[in-house]
Protein backbone atom coordinates (compact mmCIF):
# COMPACT_ATOMS: atom_id res chain seq x y z
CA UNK A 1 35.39 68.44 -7.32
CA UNK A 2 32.03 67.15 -8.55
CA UNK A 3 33.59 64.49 -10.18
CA UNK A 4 35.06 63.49 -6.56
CA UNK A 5 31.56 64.05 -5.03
CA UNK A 6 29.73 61.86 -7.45
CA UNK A 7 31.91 58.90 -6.76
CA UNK A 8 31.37 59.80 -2.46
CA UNK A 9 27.69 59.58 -2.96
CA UNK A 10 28.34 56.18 -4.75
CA UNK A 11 30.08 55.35 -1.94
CA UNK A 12 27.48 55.99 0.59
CA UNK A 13 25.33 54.05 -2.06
CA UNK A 14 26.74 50.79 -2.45
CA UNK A 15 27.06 50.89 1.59
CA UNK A 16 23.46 52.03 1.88
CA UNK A 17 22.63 48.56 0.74
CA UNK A 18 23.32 46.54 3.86
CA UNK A 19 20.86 48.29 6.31
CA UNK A 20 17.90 46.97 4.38
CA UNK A 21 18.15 43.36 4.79
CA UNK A 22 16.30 40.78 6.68
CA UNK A 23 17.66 39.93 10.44
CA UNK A 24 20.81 37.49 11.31
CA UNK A 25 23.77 36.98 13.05
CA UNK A 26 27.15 35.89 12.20
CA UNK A 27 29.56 34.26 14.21
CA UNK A 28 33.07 36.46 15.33
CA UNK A 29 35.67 34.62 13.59
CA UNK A 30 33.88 34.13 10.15
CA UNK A 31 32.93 37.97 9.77
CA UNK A 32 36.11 39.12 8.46
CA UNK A 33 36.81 36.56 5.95
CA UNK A 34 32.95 36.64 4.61
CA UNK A 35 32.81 40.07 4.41
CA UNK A 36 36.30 40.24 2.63
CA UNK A 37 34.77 37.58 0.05
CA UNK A 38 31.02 39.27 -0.40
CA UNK A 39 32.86 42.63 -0.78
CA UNK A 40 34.53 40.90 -3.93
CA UNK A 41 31.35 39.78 -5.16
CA UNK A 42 29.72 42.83 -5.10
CA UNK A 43 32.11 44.67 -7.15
CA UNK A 44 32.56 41.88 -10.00
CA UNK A 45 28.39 42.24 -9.87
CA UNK A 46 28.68 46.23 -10.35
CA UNK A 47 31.29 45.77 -13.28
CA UNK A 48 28.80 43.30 -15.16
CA UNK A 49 26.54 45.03 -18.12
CA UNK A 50 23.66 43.75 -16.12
CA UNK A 51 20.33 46.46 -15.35
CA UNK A 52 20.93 48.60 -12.10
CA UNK A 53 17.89 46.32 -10.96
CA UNK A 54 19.45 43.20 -11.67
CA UNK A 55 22.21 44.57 -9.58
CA UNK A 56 20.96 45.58 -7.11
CA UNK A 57 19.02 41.85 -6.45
CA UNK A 58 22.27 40.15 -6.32
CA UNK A 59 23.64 42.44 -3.85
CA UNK A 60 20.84 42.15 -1.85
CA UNK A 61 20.65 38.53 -1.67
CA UNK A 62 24.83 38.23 -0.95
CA UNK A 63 24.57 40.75 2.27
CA UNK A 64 21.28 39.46 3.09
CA UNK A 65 22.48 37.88 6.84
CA UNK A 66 24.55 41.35 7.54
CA UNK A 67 22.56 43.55 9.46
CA UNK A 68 20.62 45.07 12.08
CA UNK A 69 18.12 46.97 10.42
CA UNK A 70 15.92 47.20 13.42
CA UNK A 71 18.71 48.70 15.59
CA UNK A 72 19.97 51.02 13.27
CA UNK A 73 16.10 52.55 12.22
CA UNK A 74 15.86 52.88 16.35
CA UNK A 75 19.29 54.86 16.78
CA UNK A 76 18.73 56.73 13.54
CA UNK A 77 15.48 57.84 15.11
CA UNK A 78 17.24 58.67 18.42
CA UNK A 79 14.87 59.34 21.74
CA UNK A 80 11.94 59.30 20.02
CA UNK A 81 12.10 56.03 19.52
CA UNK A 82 11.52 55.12 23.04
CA UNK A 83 8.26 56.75 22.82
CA UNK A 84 7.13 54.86 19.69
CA UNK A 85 4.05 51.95 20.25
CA UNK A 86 5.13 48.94 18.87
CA UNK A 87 2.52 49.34 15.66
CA UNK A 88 4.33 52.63 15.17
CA UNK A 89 8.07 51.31 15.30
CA UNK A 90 6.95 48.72 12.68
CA UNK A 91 5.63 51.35 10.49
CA UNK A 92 8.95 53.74 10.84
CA UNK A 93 11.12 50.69 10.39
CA UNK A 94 9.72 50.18 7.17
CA UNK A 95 9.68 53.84 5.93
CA UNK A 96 13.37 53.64 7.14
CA UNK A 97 14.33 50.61 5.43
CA UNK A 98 12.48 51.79 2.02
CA UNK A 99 14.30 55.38 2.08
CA UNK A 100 17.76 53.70 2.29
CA UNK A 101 17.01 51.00 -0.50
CA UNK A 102 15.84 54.09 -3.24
CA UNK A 103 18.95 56.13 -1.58
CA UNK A 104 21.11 53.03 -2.67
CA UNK A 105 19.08 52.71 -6.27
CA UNK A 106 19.56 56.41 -7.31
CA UNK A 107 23.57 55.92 -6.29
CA UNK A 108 24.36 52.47 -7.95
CA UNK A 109 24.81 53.96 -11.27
CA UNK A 110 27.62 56.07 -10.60
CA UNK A 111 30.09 52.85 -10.25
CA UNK A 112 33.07 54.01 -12.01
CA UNK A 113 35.28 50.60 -11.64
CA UNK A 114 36.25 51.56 -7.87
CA UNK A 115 37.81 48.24 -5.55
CA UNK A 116 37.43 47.60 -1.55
CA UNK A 117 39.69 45.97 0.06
CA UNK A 118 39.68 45.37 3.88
CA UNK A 119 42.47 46.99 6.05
CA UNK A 120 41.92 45.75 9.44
CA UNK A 121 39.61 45.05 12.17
CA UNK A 122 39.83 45.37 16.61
CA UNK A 123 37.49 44.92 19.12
CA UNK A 124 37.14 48.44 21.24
CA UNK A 125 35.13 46.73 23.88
CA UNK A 126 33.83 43.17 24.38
CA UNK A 127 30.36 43.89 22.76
CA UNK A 128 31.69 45.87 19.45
CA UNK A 129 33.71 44.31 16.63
CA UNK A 130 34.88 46.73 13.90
CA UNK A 131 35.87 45.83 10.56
CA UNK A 132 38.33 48.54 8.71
CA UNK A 133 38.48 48.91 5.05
CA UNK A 134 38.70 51.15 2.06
CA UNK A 135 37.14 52.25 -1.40
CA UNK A 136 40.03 53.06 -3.81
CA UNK A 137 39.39 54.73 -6.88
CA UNK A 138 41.66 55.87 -9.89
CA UNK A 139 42.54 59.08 -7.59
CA UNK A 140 40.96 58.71 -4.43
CA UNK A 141 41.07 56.93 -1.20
CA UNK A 142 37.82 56.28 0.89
CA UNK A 143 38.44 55.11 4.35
CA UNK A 144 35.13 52.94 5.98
CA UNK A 145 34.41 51.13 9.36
CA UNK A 146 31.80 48.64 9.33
CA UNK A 147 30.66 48.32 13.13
CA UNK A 148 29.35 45.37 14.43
CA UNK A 149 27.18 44.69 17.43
CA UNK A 150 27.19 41.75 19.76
CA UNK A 151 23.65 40.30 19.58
CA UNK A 152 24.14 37.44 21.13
CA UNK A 153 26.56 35.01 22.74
CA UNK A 154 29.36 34.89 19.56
CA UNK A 155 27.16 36.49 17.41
CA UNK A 156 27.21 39.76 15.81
CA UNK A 157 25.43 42.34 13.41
CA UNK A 158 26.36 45.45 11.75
CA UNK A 159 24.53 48.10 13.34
CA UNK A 160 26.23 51.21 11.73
CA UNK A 161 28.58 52.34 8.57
CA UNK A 162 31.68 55.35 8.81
CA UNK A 163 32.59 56.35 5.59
CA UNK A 164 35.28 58.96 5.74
CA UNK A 165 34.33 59.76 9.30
CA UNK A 166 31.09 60.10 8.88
CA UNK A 167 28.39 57.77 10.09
CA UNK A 168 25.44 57.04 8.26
CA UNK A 169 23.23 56.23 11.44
CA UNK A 170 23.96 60.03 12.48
CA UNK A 171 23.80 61.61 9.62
CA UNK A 172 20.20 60.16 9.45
CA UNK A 173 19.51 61.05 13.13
CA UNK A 174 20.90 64.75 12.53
CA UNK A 175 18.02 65.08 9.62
CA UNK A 176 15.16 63.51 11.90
CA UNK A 177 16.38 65.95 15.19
CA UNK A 178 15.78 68.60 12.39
CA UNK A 179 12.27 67.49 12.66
CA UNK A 180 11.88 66.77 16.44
CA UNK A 181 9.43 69.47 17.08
CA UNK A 182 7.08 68.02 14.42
CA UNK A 183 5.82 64.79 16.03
CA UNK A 184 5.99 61.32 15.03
CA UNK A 185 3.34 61.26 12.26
CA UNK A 186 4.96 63.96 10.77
CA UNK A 187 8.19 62.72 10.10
CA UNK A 188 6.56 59.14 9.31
CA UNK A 189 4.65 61.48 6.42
CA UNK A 190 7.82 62.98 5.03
CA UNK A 191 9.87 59.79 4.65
CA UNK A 192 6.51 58.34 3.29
CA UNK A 193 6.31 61.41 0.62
CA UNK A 194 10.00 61.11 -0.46
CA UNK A 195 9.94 57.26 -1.03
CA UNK A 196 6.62 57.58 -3.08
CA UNK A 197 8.21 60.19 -5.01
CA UNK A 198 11.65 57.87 -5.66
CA UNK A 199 8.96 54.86 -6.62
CA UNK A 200 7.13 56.82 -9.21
CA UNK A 201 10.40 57.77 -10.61
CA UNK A 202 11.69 53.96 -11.06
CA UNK A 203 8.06 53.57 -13.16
């Protein structure tokens, strides 16, 4: 069972990735294919001898045109959002973006040879565009949706991740609605605390 759970967090890890990368778009018809190509890249890059840090640099720079950070920090945050200034949605971006890059760090290490292969895709409305896929391991099966947004005219951005059935953005929002009650700088503080925690770790 741990064994199992290891390899899920991995999962979530090498996932985790995408949502910190600088804004872009990419056109309807070339997602699948690129995505199906990248996803083969990434996996010959985490079954290379090369340092988790090298790693992770060349994974960065492959899904660098992927996604909607922005949107995703803004639904993870839920409501409160709407109530943010704009110097204050900058600064939670940022503390967003940084707690998902040391989330992906800690989990890149426990690659154990799994493969992705893409399984599908459909359209539920004219603005979404989902991509289905899966992470097979030696005994397991991990089933993922990558959901893309429509952010402009033939261009989309992945705004959220299921893995299993589980979102990411919500499992984020769940753990900041735990904290609704404490206010914006207090939340900003926590995420703060844990990534300065995570960065004098990698030292």
């Amino acid at each position: 069972m741990k064994k199992i759970f290891l390899k899920l967090l991995f999962t979530l890890g090498i996932l985790e990735i995408l949502v910190i990368l600088p804004l872009s778009a990419l056109e309807l018809a070339a997602i699948k294919p690129k995505l199906n190509v990248d996803l083969i890249k990434a996996v010959e890059i985490l079954a290379t001898q090369k340092s988790l840090k090298q790693k992770e640099s060349e994974l960065f720079a492959i899904f660098d045109e992927y996604f909607d950070y922005a949107l995703m920090a803004r639904l993870a945050l839920g409501e409160a959002y709407k109530g943010l200034n704009d110097e204050q949605k900058k600064r939670f971006e940022s503390a967003f973006v940084a707690r998902l890059k040391f989330s992906f760090s800690e989990k890149l290490g426990l690659y154990t040879n799994q493969s992705i292969e893409i399984t599908g895709d459909e359209s539920p409305n004219p603005k979404r565009y989902f991509i289905h896929a899966q992470i097979k391991g030696e005994n397991e099966v991990y089933k993922i949706i990558f959901k893309f947004h429509k952010k402009a005219e033939n261009e989309y951005l992945l705004y959220d991740i299921d893995i299993v059935g589980v979102s990411i953005i919500q499992t984020y929002r769940a753990q900041f609605e735990d904290l609704r009650n404490a206010g914006f700088d207090e939340i900003l503080a926590r995420i703060n605390a844990k990534n300065a925690i995570d960065e004098a770790g990698k030292k």
